[in-house]
Protein backbone atom coordinates (compact mmCIF):
# COMPACT_ATOMS: atom_id res chain seq x y z
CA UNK A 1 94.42 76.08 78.55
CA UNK A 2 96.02 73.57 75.79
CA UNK A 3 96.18 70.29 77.17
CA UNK A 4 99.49 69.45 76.40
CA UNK A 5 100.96 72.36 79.04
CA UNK A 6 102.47 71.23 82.44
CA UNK A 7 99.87 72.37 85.39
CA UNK A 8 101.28 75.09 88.15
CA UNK A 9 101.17 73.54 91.66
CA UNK A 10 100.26 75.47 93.90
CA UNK A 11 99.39 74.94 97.67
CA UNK A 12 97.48 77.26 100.18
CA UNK A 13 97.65 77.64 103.38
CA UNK A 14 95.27 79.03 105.74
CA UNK A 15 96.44 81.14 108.82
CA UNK A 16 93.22 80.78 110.43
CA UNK A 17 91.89 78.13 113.26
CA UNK A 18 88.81 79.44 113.55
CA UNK A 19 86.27 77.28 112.05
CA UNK A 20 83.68 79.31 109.87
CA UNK A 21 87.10 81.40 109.06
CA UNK A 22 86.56 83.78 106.40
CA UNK A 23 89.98 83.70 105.65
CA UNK A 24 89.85 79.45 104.83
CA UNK A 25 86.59 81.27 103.03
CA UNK A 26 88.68 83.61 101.27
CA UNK A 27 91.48 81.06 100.55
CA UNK A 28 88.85 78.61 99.52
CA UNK A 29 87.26 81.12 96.67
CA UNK A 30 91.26 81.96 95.44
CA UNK A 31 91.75 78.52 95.04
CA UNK A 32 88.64 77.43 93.06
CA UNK A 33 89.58 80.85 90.56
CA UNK A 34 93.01 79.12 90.39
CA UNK A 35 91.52 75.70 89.46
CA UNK A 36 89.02 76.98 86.53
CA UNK A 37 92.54 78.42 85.22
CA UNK A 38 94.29 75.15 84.81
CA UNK A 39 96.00 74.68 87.96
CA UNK A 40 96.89 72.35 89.96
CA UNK A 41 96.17 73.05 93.94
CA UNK A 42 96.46 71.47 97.25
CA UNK A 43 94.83 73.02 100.55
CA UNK A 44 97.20 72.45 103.70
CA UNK A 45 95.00 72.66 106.56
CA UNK A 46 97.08 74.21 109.61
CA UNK A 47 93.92 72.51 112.20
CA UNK A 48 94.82 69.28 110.54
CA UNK A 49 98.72 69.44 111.07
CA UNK A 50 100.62 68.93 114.23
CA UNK A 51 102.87 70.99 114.13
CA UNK A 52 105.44 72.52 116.83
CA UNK A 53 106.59 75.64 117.72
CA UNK A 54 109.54 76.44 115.71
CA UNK A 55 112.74 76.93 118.07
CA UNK A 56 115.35 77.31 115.37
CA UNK A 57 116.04 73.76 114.53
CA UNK A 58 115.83 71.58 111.40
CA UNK A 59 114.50 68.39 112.95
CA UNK A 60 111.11 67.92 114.30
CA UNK A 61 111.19 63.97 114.35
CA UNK A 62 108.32 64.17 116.66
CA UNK A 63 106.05 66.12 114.21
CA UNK A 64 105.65 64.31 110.74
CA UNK A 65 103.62 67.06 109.54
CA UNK A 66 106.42 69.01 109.76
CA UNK A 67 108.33 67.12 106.52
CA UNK A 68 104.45 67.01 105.26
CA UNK A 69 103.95 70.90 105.40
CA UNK A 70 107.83 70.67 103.87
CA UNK A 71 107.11 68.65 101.19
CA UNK A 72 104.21 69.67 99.87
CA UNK A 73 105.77 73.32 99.57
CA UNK A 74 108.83 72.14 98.27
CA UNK A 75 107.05 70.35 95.39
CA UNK A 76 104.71 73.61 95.08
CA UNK A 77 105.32 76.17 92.46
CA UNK A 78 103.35 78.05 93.87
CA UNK A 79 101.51 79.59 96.97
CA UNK A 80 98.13 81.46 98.05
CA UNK A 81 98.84 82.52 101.54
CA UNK A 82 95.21 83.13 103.41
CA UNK A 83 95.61 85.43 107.23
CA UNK A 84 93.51 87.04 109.14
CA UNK A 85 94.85 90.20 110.72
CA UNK A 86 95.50 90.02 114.37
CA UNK A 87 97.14 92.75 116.29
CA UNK A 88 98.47 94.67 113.01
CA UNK A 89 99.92 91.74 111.52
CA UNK A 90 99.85 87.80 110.67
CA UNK A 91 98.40 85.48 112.64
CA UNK A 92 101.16 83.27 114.91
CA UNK A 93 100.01 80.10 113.65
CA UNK A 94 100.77 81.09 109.37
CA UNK A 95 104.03 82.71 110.68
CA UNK A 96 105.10 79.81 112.37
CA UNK A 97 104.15 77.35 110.32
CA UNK A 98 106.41 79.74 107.34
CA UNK A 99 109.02 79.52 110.41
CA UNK A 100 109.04 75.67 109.95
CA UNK A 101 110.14 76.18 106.14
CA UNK A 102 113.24 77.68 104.64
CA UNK A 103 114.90 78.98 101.92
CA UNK A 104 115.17 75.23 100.28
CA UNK A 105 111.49 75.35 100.69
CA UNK A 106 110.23 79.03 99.48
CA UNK A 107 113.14 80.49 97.39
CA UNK A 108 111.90 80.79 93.54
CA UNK A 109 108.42 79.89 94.84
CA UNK A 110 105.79 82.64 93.58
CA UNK A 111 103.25 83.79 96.50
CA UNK A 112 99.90 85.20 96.31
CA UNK A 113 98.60 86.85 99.64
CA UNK A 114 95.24 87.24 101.01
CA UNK A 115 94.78 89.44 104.21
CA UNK A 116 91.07 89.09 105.98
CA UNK A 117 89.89 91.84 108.84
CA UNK A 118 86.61 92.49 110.72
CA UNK A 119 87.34 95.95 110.83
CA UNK A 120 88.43 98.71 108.14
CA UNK A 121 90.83 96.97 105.19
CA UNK A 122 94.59 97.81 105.41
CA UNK A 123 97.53 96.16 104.14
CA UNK A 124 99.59 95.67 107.44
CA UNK A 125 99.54 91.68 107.65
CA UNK A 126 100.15 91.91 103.46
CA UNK A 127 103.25 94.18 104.02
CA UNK A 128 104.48 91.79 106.41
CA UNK A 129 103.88 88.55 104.13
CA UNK A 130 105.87 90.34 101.44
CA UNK A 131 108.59 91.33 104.16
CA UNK A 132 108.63 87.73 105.17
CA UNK A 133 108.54 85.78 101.35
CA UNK A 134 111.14 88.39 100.00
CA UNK A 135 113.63 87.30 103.17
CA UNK A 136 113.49 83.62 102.00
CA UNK A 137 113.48 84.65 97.81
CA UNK A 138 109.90 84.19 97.24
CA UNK A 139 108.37 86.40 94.53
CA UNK A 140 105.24 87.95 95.29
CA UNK A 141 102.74 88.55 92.70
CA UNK A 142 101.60 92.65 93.50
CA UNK A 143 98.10 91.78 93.30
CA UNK A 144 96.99 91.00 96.65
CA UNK A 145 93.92 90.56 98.43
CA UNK A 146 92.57 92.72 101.61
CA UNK A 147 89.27 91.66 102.72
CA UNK A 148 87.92 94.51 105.67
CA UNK A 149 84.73 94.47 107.44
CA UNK A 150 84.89 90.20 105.89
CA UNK A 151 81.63 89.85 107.48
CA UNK A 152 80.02 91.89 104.64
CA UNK A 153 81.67 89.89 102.13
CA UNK A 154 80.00 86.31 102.59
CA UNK A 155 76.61 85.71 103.89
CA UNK A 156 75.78 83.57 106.39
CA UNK A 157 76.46 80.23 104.77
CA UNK A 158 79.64 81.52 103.48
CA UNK A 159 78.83 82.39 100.34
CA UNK A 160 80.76 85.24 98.61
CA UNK A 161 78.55 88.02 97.84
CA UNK A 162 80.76 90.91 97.01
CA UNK A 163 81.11 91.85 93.45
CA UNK A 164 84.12 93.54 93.47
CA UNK A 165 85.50 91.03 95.93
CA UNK A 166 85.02 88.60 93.42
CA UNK A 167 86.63 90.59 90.44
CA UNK A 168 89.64 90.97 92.66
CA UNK A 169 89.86 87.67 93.43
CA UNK A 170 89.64 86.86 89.87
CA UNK A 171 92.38 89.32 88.88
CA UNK A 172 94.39 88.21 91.80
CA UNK A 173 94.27 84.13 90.53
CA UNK A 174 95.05 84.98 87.32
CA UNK A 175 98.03 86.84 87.82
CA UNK A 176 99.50 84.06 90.05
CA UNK A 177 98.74 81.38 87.98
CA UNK A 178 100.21 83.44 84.98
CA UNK A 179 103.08 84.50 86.74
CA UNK A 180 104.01 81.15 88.41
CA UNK A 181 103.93 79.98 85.19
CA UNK A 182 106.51 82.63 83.90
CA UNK A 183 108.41 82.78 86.85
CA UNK A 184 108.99 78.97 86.92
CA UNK A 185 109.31 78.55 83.26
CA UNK A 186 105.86 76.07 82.98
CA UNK A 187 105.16 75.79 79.78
C-alpha cells in the first residue's frame, strides 16, 4: 500500500459474550488480515457496551454506548460482523445491537460476515446478516466466512490452526478491504 492513500475504517463487532469465544477468535484473526492490508480497524466489544434492548426508539439517553456503538459505525467504512450461530440464526445480542443502528448508520457501509458453529458449517446466520445489511443498504462483500465444528479450528490457546481457514480468511480480508475501498471511493 502507497503511503499517500486514505486508510478504510473499518469496525468489528463481535456477537459473542462468551469469553474464550471463537467467534471474538475468528473476528480477531479477520481483523489482523485487514490490518497487514493497510487498514484502519476498531474492535467494538458488545461485553464492554451497555447497551439496551432496542424498543423502536431513537433516544437511549440512559445508554451512552448507544451514540458510542453509533458513532463509531457511522464514521466506519466499513464492517466485519463476527456471530456465532444460535438456534439457526444470529445471536440476539449482534442483532440487537444492529437494531440500535439505522439506515444513517449502515447505508453505503460495506460488510464482511463471519458465522462460527460447534456443529456442521452452514450459512443460516450468514443468510440472515445479508437479509439484515441489504434492508438498511449495506453492501455485502460475497466472500464470507463459516467456521463449523470451530473447536477444530483453534487449539487450546486460541490459536488458529486450520490452513484453509486461514486462506479463507485471507481471501475474505482482502476482498473487503478492496471493495470498501471501491465501494466508498478511498483512494
Amino acid at each position: 500500500m502507497s503511503l499517500n492513500k486514505t486508510m478504510v475504517k473499518i469496525v468489528g463487532i463481535s456477537g459473542s459474550l462468551r469469553d474464550g469465544s471463537y467467534s471474538a477468535r475468528a473476528l480477531e484473526e479477520a481483523i489482523d488480515r485487514a490490518r497487514k492490508l493497510g487498514a484502519e480497524v476498531e474492535l467494538l466489544d458488545l461485553r464492554q457496551l451497555s447497551l439496551p434492548f432496542c424498543d423502536g426508539g431513537d433516544e437511549y439517553p440512559d445508554y451512552p454506548d448507544v451514540e458510542k456503538l453509533r458513532h463509531a459505525v457511522r464514521s466506519a467504512d466499513g464492517l466485519i460482523l463476527a456471530t456465532p450461530e444460535y438456534h439457526g440464526s444470529v445471536s440476539g445480542v449482534l442483532k440487537n445491537a444492529l437494531d440500535l443502528l439505522s439506515f444513517e448508520h449502515l447505508s453505503g457501509k460495506v460488510a464482511g460476515t463471519i458465522s462460527v458453529l460447534g456443529g456442521q458449517s452452514n450459512n443460516n446466520a450468514l443468510n440472515d446478516l445479508r437479509v439484515i445489511l441489504r434492508w438498511v443498504h449495506a453492501w455485502v462483500i460475497p466472500e464470507q466466512v463459516a467456521i463449523g465444528q470451530a473447536w477444530k479450528a483453534f487449539d487450546n490457546d486460541g490459536k488458529l490452526i486450520d490452513e484453509k481457514l486461514s486462506e479463507r480468511l485471507d481471501t475474505f480480508a482482502r476482498s473487503l478491504v478492496e471493495n470498501t475501498r471501491k465501494l466508498r471511493s478511498i483512494e
